[in-house]
N, C-alpha and C. Protein backbone atom coordinates (compact mmCIF):
# COMPACT_ATOMS: atom_id res chain seq x y z
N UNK A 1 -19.88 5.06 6.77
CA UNK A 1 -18.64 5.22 7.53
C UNK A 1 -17.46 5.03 6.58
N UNK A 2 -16.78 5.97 6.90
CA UNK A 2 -15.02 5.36 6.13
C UNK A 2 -14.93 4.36 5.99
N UNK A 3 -14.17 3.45 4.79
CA UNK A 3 -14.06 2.25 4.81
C UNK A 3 -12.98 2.31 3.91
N UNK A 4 -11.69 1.60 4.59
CA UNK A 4 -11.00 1.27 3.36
C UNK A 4 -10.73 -0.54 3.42
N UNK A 5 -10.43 -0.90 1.88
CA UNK A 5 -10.57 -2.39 2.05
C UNK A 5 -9.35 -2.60 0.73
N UNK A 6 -8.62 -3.72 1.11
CA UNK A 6 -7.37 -3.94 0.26
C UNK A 6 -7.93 -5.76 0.08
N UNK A 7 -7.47 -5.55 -1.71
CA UNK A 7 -7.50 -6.92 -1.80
C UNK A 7 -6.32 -6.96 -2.65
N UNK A 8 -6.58 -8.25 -3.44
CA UNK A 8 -5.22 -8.90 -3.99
C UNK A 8 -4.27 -9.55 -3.70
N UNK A 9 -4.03 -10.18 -2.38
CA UNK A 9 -3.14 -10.73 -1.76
C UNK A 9 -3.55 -11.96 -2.26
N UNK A 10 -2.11 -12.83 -1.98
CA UNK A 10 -2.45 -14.65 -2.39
C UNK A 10 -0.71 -15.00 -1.97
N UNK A 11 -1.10 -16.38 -2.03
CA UNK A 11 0.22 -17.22 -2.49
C UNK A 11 0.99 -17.27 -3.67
N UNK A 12 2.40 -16.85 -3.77
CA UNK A 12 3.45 -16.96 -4.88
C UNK A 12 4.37 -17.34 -4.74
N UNK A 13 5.22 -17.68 -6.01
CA UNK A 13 6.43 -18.05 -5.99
C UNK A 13 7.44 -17.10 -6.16
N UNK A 14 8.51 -17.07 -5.39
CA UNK A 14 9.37 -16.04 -5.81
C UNK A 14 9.55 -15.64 -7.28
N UNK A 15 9.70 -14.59 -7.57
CA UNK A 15 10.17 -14.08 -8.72
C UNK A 15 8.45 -13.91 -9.84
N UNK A 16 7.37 -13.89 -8.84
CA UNK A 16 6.05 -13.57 -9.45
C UNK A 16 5.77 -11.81 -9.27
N UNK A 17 4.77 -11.95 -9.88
CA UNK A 17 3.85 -10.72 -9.47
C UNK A 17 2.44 -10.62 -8.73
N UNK A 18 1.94 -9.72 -8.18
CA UNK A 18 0.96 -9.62 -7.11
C UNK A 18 0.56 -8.18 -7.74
N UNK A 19 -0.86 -7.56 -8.18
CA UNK A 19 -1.10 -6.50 -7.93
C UNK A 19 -2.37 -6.64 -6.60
N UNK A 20 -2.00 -5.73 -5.47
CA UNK A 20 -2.84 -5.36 -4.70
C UNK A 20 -3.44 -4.10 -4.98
N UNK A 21 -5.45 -3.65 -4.21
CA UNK A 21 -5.98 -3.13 -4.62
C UNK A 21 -6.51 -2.54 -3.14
N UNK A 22 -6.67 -1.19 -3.05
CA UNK A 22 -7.15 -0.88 -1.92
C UNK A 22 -8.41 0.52 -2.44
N UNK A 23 -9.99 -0.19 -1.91
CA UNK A 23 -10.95 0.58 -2.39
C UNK A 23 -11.40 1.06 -0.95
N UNK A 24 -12.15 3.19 -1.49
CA UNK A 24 -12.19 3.45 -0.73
C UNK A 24 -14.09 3.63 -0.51
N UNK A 25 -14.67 3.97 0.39
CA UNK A 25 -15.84 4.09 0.48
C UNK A 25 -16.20 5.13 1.69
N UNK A 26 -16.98 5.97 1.72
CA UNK A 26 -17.21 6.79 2.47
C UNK A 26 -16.58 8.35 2.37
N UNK A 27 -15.37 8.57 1.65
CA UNK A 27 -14.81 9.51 1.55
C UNK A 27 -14.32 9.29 0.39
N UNK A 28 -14.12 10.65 -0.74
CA UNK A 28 -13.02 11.01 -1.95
C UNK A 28 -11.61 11.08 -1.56
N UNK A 29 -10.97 10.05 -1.96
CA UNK A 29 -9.51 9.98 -2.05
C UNK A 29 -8.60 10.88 -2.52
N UNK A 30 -8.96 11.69 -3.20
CA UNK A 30 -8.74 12.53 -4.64
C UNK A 30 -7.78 13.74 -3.12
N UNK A 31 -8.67 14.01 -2.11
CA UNK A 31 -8.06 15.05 -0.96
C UNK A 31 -6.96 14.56 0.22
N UNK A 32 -6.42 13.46 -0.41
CA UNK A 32 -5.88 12.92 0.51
C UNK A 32 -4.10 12.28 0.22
N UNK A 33 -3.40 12.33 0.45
CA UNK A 33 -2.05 11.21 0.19
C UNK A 33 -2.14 9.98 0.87
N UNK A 34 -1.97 9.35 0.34
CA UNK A 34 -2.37 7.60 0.75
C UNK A 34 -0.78 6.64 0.45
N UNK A 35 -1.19 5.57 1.46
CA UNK A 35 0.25 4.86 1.21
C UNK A 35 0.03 3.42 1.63
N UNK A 36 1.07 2.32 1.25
CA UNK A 36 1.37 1.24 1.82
C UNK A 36 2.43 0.52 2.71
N UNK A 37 1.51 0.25 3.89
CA UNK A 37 2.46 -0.60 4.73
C UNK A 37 2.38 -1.92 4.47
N UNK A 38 3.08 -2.62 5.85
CA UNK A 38 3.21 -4.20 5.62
C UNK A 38 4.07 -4.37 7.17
N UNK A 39 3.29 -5.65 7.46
CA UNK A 39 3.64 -6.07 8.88
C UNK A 39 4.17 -7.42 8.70
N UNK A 40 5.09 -8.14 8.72
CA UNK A 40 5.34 -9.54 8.95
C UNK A 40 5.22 -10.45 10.24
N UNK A 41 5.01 -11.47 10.42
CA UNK A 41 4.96 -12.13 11.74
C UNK A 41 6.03 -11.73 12.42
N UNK A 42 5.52 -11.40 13.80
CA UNK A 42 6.77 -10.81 15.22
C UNK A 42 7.08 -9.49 14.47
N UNK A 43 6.73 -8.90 13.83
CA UNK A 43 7.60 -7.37 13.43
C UNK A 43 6.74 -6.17 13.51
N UNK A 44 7.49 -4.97 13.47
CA UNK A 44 6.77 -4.19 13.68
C UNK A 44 6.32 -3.46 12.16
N UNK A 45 4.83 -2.98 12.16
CA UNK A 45 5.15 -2.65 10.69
C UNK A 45 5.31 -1.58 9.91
N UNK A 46 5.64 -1.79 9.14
CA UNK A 46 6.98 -0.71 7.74
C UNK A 46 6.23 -0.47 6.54
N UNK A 47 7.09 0.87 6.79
CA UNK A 47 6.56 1.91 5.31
C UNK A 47 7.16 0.96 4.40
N UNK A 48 6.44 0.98 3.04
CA UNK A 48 6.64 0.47 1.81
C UNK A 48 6.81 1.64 0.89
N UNK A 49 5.41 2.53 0.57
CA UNK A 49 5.14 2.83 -0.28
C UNK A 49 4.09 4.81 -0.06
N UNK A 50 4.37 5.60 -0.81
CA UNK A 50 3.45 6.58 -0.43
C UNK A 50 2.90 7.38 -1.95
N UNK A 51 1.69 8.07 -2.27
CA UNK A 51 1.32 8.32 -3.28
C UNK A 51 0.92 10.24 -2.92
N UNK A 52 1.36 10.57 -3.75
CA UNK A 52 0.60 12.81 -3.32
C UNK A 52 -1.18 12.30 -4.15
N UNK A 53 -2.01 13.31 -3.52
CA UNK A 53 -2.91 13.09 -4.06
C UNK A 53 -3.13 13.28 -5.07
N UNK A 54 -2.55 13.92 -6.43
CA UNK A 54 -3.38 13.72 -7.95
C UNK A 54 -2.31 12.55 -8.42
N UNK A 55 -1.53 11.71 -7.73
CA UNK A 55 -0.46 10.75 -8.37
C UNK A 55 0.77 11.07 -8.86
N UNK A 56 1.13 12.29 -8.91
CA UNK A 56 1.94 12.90 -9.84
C UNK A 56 3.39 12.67 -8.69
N UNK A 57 3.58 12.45 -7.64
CA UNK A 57 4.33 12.41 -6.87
C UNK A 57 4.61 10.94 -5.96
N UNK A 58 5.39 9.79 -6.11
CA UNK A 58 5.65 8.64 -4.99
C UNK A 58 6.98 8.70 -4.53
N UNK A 59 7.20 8.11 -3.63
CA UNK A 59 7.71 7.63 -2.25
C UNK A 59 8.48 6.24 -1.99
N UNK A 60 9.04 5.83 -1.96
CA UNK A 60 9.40 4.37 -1.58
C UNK A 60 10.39 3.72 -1.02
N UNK A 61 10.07 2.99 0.00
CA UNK A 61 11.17 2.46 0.59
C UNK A 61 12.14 2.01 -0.30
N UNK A 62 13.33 1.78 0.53
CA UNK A 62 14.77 1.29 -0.30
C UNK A 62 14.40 0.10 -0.40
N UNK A 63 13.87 -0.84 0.34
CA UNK A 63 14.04 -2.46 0.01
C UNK A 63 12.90 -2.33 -1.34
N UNK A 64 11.76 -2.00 -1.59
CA UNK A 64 10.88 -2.13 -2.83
C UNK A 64 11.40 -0.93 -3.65
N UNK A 65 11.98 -0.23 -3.87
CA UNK A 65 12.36 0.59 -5.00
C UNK A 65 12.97 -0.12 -6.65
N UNK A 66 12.68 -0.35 -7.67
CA UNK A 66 12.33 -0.85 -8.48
C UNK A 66 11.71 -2.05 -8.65
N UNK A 67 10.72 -2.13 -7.73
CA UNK A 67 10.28 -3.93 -8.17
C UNK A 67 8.63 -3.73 -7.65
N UNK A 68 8.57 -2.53 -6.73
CA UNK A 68 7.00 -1.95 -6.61
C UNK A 68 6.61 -0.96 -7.16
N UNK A 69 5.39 -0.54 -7.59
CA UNK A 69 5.13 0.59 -7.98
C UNK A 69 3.44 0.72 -7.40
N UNK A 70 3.67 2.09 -7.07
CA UNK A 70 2.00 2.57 -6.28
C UNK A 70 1.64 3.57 -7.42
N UNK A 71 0.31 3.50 -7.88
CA UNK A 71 -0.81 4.50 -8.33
C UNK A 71 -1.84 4.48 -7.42
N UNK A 72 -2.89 5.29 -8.41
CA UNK A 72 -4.06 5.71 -7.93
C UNK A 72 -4.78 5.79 -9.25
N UNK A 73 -6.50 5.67 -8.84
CA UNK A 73 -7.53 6.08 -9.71
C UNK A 73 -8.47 6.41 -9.21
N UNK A 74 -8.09 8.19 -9.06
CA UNK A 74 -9.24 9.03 -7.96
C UNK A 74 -10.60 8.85 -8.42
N UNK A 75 -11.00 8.52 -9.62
CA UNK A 75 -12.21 8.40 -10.20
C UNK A 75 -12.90 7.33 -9.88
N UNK A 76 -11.92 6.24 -9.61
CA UNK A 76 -12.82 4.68 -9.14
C UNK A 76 -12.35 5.11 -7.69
N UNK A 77 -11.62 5.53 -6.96
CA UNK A 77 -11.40 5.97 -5.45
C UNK A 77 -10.99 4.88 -5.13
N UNK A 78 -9.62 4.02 -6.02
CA UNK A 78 -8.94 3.01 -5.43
C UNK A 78 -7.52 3.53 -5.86
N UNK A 79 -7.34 2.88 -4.70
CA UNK A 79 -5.24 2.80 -4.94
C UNK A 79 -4.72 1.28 -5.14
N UNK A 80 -3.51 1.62 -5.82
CA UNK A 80 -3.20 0.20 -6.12
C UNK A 80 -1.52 -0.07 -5.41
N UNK A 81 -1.20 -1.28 -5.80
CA UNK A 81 0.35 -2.08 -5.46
C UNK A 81 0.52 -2.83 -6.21
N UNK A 82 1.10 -2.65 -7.61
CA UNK A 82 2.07 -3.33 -8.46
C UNK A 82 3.22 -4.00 -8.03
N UNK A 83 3.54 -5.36 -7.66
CA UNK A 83 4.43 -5.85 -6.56
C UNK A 83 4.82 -6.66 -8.00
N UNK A 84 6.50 -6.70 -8.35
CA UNK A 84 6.78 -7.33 -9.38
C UNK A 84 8.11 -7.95 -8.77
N UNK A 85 8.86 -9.05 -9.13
CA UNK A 85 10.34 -9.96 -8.56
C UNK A 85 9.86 -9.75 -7.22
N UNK A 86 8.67 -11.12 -6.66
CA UNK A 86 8.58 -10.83 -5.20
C UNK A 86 9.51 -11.94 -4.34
N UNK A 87 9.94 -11.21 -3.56
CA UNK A 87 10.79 -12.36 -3.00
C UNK A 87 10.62 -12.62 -1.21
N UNK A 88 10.84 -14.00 -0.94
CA UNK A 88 10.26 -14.38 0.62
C UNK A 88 10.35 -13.40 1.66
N UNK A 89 11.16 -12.63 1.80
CA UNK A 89 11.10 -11.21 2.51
C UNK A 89 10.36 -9.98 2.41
N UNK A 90 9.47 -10.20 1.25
CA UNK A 90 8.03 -9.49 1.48
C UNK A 90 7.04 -10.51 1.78
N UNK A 91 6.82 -11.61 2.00
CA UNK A 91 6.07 -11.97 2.50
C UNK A 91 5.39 -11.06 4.03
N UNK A 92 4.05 -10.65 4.08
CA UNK A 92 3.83 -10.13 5.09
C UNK A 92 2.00 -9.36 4.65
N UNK A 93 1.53 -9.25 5.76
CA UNK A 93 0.23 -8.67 5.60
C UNK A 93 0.54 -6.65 5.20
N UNK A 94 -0.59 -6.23 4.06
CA UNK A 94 -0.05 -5.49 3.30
C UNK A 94 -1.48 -4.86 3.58
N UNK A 95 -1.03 -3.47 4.41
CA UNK A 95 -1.89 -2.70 4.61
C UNK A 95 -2.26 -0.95 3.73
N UNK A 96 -3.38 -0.50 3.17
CA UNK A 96 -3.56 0.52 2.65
C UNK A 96 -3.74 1.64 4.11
N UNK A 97 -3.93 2.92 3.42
CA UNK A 97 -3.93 4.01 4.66
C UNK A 97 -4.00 5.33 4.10
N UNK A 98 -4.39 6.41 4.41
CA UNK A 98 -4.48 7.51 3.93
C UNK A 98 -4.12 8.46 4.92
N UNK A 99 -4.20 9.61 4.60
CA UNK A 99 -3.45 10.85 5.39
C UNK A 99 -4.02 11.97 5.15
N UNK A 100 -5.14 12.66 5.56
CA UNK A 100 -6.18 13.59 5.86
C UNK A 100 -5.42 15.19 5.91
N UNK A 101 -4.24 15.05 6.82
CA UNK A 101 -4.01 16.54 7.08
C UNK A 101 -2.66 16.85 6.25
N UNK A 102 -2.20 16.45 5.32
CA UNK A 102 -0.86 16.32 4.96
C UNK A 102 -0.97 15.89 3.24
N UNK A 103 -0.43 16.73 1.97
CA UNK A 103 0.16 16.18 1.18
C UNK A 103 1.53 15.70 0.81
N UNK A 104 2.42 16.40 1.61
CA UNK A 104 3.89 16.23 1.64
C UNK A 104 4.20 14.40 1.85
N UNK A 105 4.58 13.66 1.03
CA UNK A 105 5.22 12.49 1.26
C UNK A 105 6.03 12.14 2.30
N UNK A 106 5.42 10.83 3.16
CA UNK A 106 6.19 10.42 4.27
C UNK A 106 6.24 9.40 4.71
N UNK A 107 6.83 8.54 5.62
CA UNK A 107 6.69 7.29 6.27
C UNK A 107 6.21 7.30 7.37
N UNK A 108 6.05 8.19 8.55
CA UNK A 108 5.47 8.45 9.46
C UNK A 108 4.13 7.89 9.87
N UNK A 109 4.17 6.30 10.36
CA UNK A 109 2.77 5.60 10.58
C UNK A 109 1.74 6.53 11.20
N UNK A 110 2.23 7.04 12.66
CA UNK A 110 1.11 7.89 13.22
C UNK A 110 0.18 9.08 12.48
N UNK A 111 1.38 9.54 11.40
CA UNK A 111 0.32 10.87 10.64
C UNK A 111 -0.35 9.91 9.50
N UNK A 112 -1.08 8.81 9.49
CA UNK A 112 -1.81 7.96 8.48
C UNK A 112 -3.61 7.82 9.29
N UNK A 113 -4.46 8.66 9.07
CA UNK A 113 -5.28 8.27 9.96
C UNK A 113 -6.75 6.87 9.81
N UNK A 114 -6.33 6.64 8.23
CA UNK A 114 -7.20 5.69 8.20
C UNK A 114 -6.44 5.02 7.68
N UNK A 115 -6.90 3.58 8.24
CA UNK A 115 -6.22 2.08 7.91
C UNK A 115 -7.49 1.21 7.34
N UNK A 116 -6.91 0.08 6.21
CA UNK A 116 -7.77 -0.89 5.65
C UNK A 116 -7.64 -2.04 7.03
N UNK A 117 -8.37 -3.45 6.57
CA UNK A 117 -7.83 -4.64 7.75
C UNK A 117 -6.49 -5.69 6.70
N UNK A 118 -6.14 -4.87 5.92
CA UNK A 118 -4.72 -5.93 5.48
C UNK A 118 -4.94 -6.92 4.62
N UNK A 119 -4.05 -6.97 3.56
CA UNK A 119 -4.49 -8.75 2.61
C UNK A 119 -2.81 -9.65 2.91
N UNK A 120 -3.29 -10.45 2.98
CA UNK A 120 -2.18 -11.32 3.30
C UNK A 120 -1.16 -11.51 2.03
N UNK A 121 -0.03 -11.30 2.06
CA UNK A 121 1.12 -11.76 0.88
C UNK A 121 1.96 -12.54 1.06
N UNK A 122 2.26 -14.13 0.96
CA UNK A 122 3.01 -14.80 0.88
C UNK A 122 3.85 -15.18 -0.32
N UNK A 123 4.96 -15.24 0.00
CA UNK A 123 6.04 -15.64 -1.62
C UNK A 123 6.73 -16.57 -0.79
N UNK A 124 6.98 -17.69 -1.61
CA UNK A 124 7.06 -19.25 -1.25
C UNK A 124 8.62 -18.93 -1.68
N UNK A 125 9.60 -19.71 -1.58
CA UNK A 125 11.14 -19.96 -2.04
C UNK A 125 11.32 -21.10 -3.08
């Protein structure tokens, strides 16, 4: 079965780094555009991050635009989250996702049809 699974999450101090890792199983990534969300307690959750499928193309919200960076390595069939100057307002569970019918870059949660179960990211003050 499809499986996607994100790790790398932990506890930090502001102004650390975090790389998160989201591996896929069941399907080649390589046909797909994939991206990262993130949900915080009480909120609803938000585009971060989006990748075109050979990498050559990202996406990114205004609040992480120079301090995240998304790849890929269609060959190991993982995507990644380079999270660098993290600060208490990303704290939040940090979900991977892919997008089956679509290469065009987007934020659009509903056109994402597979979801990982989330790694937790806390940044302390």
């Amino acid at each position: 079965q499809v499986q996607l699974v994100e790790s790398g999450g932990g506890l930090v101090q502001a102004g650390d780094s975090l790389r998160l890792s989201c591996a896929a199983s069941g399907l080649s990534i390589s046909w797909f555009a994939m991206a990262w969300f993130r949900q915080a307690p009480g909120k609803e959750r938000e585009f971060v991050a989006a990748i075109s499928r050979g990498g050559g193309s990202t996406y990114y919200a205004d609040s992480v635009v120079g301090r995240f960076t998304i790849s890929r390595d269609n060959a190991k069939n993982t995507m990644y989250l380079q999270m660098n100057s993290l600060r208490p307002e990303d704290t939040a569970i940090y979900y991977c996702s892919a997008d089956t019918s679509s290469n065009n870059l987007h934020s659009s949660l509903r056109r994402y049809d597979y979801w990982g179960q989330g790694t937790q990211v806390t940044v302390s003050s």
